[in-house]
N, C-alpha and C. Protein backbone atom coordinates (compact mmCIF):
# COMPACT_ATOMS: atom_id res chain seq x y z
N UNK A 1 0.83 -1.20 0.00
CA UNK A 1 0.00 0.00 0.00
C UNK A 1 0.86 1.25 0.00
N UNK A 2 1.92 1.20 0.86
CA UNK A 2 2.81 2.46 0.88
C UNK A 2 3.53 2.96 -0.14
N UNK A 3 3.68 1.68 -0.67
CA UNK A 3 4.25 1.54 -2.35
C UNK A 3 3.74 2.51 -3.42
N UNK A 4 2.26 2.30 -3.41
CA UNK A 4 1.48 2.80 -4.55
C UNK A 4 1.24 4.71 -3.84
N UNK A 5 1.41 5.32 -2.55
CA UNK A 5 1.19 6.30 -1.91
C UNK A 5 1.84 7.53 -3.10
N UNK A 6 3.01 7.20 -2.67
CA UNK A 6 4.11 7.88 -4.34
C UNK A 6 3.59 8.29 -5.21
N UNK A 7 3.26 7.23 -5.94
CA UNK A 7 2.77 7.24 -7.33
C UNK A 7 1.73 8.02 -7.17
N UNK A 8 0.63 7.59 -6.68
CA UNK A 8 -0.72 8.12 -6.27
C UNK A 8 -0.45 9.86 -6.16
N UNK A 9 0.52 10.21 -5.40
CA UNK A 9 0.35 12.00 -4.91
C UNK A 9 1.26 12.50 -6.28
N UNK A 10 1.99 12.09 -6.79
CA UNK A 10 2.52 12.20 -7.87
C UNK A 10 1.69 12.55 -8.79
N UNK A 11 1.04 11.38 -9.47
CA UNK A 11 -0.27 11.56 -10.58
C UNK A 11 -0.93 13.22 -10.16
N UNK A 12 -1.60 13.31 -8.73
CA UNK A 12 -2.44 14.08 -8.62
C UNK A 12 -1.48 15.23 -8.42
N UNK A 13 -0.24 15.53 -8.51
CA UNK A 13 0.78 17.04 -8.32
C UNK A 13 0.87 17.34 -9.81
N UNK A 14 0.91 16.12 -10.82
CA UNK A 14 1.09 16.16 -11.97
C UNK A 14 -0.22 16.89 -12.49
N UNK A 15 -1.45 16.08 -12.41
CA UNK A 15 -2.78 16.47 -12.92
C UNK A 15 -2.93 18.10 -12.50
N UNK A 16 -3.29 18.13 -11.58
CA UNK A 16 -3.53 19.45 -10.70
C UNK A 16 -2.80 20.77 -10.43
N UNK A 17 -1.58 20.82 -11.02
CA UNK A 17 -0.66 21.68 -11.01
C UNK A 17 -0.25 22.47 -9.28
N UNK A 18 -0.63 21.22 -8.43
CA UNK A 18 -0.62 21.68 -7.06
C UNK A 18 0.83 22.26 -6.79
N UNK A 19 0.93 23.07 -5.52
CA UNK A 19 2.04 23.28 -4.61
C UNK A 19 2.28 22.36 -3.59
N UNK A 20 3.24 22.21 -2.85
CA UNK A 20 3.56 21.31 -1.74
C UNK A 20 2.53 21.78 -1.00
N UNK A 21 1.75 23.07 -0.43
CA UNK A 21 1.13 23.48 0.60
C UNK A 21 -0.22 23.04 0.09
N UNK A 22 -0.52 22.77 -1.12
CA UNK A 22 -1.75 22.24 -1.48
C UNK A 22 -1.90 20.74 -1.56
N UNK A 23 -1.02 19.99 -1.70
CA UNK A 23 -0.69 18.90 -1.38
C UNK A 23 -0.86 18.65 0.03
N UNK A 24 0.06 18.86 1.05
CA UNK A 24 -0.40 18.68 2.47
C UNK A 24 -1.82 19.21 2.59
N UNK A 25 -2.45 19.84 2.11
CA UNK A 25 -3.51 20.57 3.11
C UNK A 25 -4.52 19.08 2.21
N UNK A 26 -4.14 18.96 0.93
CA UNK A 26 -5.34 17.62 0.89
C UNK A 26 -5.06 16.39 1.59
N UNK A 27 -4.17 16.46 1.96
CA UNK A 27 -4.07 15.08 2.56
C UNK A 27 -4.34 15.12 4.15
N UNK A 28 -4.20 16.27 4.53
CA UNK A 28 -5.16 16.27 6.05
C UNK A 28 -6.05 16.71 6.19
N UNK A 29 -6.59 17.86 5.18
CA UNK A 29 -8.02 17.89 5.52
C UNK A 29 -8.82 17.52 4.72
N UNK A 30 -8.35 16.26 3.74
CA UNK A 30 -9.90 15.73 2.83
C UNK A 30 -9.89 14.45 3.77
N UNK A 31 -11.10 13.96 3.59
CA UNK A 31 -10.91 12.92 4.02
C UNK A 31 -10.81 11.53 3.07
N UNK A 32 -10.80 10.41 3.90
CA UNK A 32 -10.48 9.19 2.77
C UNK A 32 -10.79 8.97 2.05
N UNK A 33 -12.39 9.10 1.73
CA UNK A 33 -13.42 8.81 0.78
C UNK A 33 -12.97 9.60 -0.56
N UNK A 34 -13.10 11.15 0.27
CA UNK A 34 -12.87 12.58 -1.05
C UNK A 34 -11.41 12.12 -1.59
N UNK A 35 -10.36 12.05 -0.76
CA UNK A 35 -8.99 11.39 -1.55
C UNK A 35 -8.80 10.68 -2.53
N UNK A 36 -9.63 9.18 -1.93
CA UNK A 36 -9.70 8.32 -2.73
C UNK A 36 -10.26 8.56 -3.95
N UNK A 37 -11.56 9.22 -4.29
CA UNK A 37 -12.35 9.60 -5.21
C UNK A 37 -11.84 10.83 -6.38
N UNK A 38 -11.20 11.70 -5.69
CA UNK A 38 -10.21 12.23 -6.40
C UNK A 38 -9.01 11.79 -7.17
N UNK A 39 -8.29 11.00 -6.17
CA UNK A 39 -7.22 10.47 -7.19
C UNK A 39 -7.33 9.42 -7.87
N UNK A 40 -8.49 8.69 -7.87
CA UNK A 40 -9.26 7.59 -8.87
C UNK A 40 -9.95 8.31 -10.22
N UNK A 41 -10.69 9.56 -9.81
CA UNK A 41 -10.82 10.35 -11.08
C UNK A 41 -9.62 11.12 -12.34
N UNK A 42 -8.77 11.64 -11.27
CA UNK A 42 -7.70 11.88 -12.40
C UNK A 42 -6.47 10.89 -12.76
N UNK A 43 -6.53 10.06 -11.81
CA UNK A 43 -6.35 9.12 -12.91
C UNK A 43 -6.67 8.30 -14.24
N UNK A 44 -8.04 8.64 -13.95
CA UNK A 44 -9.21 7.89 -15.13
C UNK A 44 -8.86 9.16 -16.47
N UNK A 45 -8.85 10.03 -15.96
CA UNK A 45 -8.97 11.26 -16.79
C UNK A 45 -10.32 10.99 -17.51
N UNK A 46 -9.97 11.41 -18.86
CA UNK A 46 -11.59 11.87 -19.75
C UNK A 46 -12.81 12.62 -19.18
N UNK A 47 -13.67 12.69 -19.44
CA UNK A 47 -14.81 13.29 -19.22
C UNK A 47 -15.12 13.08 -17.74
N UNK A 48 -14.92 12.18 -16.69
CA UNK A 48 -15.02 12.35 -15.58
C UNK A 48 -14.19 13.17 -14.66
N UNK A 49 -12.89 13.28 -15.16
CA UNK A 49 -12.50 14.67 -14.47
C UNK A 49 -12.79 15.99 -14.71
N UNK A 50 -14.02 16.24 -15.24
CA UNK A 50 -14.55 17.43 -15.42
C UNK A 50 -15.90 17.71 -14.59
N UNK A 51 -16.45 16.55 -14.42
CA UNK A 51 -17.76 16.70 -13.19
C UNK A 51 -16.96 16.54 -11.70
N UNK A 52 -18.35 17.59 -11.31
CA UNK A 52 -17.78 17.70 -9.87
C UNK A 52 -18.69 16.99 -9.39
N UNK A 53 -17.56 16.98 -7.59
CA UNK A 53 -18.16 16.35 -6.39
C UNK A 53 -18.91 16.72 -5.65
N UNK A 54 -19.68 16.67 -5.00
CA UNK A 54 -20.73 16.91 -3.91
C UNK A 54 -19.72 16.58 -2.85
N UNK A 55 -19.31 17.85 -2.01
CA UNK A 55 -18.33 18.00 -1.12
C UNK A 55 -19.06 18.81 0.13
N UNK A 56 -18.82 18.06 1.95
CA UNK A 56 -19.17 18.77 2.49
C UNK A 56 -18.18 19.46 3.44
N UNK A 57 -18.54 20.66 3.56
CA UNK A 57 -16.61 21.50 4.11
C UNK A 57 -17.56 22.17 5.52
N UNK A 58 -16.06 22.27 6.38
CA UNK A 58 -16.04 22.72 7.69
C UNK A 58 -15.17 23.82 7.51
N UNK A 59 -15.39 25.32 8.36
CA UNK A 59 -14.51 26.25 7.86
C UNK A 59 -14.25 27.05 9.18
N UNK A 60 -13.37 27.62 9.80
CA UNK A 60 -12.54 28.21 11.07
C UNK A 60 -13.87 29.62 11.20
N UNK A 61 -14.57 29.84 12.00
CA UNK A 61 -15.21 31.16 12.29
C UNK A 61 -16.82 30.96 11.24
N UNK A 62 -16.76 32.20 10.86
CA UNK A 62 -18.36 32.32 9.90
C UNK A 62 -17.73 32.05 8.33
N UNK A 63 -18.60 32.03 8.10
CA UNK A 63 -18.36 32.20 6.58
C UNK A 63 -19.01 33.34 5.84
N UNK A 64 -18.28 34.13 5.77
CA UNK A 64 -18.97 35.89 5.48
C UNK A 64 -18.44 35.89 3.30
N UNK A 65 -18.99 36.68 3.18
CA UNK A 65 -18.78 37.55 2.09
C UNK A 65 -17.23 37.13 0.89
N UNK A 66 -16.29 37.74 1.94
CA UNK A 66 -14.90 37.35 1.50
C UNK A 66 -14.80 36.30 1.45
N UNK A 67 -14.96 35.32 2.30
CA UNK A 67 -14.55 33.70 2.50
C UNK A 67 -14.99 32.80 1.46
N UNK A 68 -16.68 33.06 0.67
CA UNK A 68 -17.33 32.80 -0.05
C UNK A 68 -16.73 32.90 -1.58
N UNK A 69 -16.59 34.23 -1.64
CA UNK A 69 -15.85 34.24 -2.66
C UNK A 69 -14.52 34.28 -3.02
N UNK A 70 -13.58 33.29 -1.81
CA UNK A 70 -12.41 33.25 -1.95
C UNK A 70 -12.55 31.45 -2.25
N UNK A 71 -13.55 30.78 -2.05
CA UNK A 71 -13.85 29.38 -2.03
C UNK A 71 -14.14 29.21 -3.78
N UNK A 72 -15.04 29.72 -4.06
CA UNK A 72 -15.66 29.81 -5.67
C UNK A 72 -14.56 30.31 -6.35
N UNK A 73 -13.56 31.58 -6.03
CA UNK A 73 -12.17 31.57 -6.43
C UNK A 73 -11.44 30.04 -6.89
N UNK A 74 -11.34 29.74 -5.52
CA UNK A 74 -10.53 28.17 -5.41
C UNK A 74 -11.16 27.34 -6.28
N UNK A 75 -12.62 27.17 -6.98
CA UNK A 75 -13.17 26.44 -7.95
C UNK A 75 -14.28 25.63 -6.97
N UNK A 76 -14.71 26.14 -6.11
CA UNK A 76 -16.19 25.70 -5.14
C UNK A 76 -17.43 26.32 -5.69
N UNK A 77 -18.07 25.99 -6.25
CA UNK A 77 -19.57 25.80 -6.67
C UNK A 77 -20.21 25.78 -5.69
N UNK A 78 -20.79 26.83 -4.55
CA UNK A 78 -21.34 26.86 -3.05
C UNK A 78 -22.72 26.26 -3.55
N UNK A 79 -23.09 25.82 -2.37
CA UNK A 79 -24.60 25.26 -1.86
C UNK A 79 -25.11 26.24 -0.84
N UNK A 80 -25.54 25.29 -0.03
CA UNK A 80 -26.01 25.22 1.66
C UNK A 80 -24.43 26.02 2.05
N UNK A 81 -24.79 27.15 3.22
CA UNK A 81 -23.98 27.99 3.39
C UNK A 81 -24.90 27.48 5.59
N UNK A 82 -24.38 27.21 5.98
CA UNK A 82 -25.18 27.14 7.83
C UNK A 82 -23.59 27.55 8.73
N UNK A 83 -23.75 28.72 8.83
CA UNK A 83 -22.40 29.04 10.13
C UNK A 83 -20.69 28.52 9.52
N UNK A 84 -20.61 27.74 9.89
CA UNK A 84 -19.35 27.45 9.72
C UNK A 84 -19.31 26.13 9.03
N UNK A 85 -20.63 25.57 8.39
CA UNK A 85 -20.71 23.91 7.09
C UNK A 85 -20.80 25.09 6.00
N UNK A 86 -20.44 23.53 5.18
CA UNK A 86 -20.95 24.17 3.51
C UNK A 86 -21.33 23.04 2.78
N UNK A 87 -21.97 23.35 1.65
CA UNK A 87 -21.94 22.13 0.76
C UNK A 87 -21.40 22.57 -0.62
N UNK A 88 -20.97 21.85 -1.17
CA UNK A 88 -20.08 22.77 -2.85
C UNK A 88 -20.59 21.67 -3.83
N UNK A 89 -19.94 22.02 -4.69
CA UNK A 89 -19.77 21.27 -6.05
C UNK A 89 -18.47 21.30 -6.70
N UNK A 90 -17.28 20.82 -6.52
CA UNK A 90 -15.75 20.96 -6.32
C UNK A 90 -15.56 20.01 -8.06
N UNK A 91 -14.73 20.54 -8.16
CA UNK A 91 -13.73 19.38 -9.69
C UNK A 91 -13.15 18.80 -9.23
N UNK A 92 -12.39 17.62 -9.76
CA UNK A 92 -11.21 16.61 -8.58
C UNK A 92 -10.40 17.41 -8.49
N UNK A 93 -9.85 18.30 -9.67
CA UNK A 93 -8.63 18.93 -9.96
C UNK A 93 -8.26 20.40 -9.01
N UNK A 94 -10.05 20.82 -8.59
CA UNK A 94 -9.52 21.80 -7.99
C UNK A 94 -9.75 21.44 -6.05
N UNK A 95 -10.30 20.33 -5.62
CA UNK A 95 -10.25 19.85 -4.29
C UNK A 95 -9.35 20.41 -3.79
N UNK A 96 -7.69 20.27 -4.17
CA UNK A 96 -6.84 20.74 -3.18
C UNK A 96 -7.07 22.16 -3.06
N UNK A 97 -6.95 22.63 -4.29
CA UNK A 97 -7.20 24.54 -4.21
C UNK A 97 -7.90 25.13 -2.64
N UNK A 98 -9.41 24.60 -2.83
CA UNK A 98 -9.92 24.92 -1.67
C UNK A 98 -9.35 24.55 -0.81
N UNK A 99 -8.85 23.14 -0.67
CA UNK A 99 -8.32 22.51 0.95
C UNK A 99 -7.20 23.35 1.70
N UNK A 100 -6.74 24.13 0.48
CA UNK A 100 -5.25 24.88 0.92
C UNK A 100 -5.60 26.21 1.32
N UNK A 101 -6.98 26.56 1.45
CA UNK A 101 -7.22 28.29 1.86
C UNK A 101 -7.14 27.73 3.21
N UNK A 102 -6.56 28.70 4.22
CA UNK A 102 -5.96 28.68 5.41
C UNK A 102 -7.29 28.41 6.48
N UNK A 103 -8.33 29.31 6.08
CA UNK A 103 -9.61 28.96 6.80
C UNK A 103 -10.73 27.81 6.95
N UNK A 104 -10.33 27.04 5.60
CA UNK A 104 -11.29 25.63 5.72
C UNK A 104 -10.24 24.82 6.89
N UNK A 105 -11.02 24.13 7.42
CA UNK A 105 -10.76 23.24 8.47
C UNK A 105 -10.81 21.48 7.89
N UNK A 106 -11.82 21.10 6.87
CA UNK A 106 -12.04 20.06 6.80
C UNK A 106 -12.89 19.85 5.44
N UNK A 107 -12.27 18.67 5.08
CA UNK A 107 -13.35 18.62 3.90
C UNK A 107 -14.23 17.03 3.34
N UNK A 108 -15.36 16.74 3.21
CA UNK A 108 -15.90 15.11 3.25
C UNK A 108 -16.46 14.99 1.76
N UNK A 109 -16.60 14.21 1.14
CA UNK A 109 -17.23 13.65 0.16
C UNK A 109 -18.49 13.83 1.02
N UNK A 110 -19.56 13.88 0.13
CA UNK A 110 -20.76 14.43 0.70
C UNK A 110 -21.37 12.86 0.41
N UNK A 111 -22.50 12.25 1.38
CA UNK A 111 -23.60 10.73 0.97
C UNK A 111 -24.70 11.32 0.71
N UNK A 112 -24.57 11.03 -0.56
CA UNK A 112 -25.75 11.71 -1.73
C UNK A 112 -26.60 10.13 -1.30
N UNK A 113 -27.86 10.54 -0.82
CA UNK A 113 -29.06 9.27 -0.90
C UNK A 113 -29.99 9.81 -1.97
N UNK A 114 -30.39 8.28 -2.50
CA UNK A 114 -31.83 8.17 -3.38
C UNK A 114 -32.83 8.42 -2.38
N UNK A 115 -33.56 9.08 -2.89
CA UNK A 115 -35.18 8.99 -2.97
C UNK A 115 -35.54 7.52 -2.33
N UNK A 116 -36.59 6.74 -1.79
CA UNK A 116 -36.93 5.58 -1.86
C UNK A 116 -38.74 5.65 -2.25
């Protein structure tokens, strides 16, 4: 498993045109699911690395004005805005972007349920 870790952050520094500081910040504040799902998409490339994720983010204080549009900057497609949650619509490519603004705290693949 540690083997393939390399390769894996590699692909996605390659795809994503990340920095080292965007790199660390995805790897501690996405979580496993969003990771995994990300670096399974750009690896796939084609047409699935162009739809986004249903991402749910935790962010340090309120989320005012500036913060909002420093997220949609980063390539966040906002939702649901409640205090300090969010819900977005993220690209794989730009996940780290957001993860690396100093004020998000956390970030989850969102569990999209059916209808029954």
């Amino acid at each position: 498993m540690k083997r393939l870790y390399w390769p894996v952050l590699l692909a996605i520094a390659l795809g994503t045109g990340c920095t080292d500081a965007e790199r660390n910040a995805f790897q501690s504040k996405c979580d496993a699911p969003l990771r995994t799902r990300v670096e399974s998409v750009l690896q796939a490339g084609g047409a699935a690395a162009t739809e986004r994720l249903d991402v749910l983010g935790k962010v340090s204080g309120l989320l005012d004005a500036e913060r909002r549009k420093m997220l949609e900057s980063a390539g966040a497609e906002l939702g649901t805005v409640n205090d300090a949650l969010f819900t977005a619509r993220i690209r794989p490519a730009d996940v780290a972007h957001v993860a690396a603004l100093d004020f998000v705290v956390s970030l989850q693949l969102a569990q999209v349920r059916e209808a029954q």
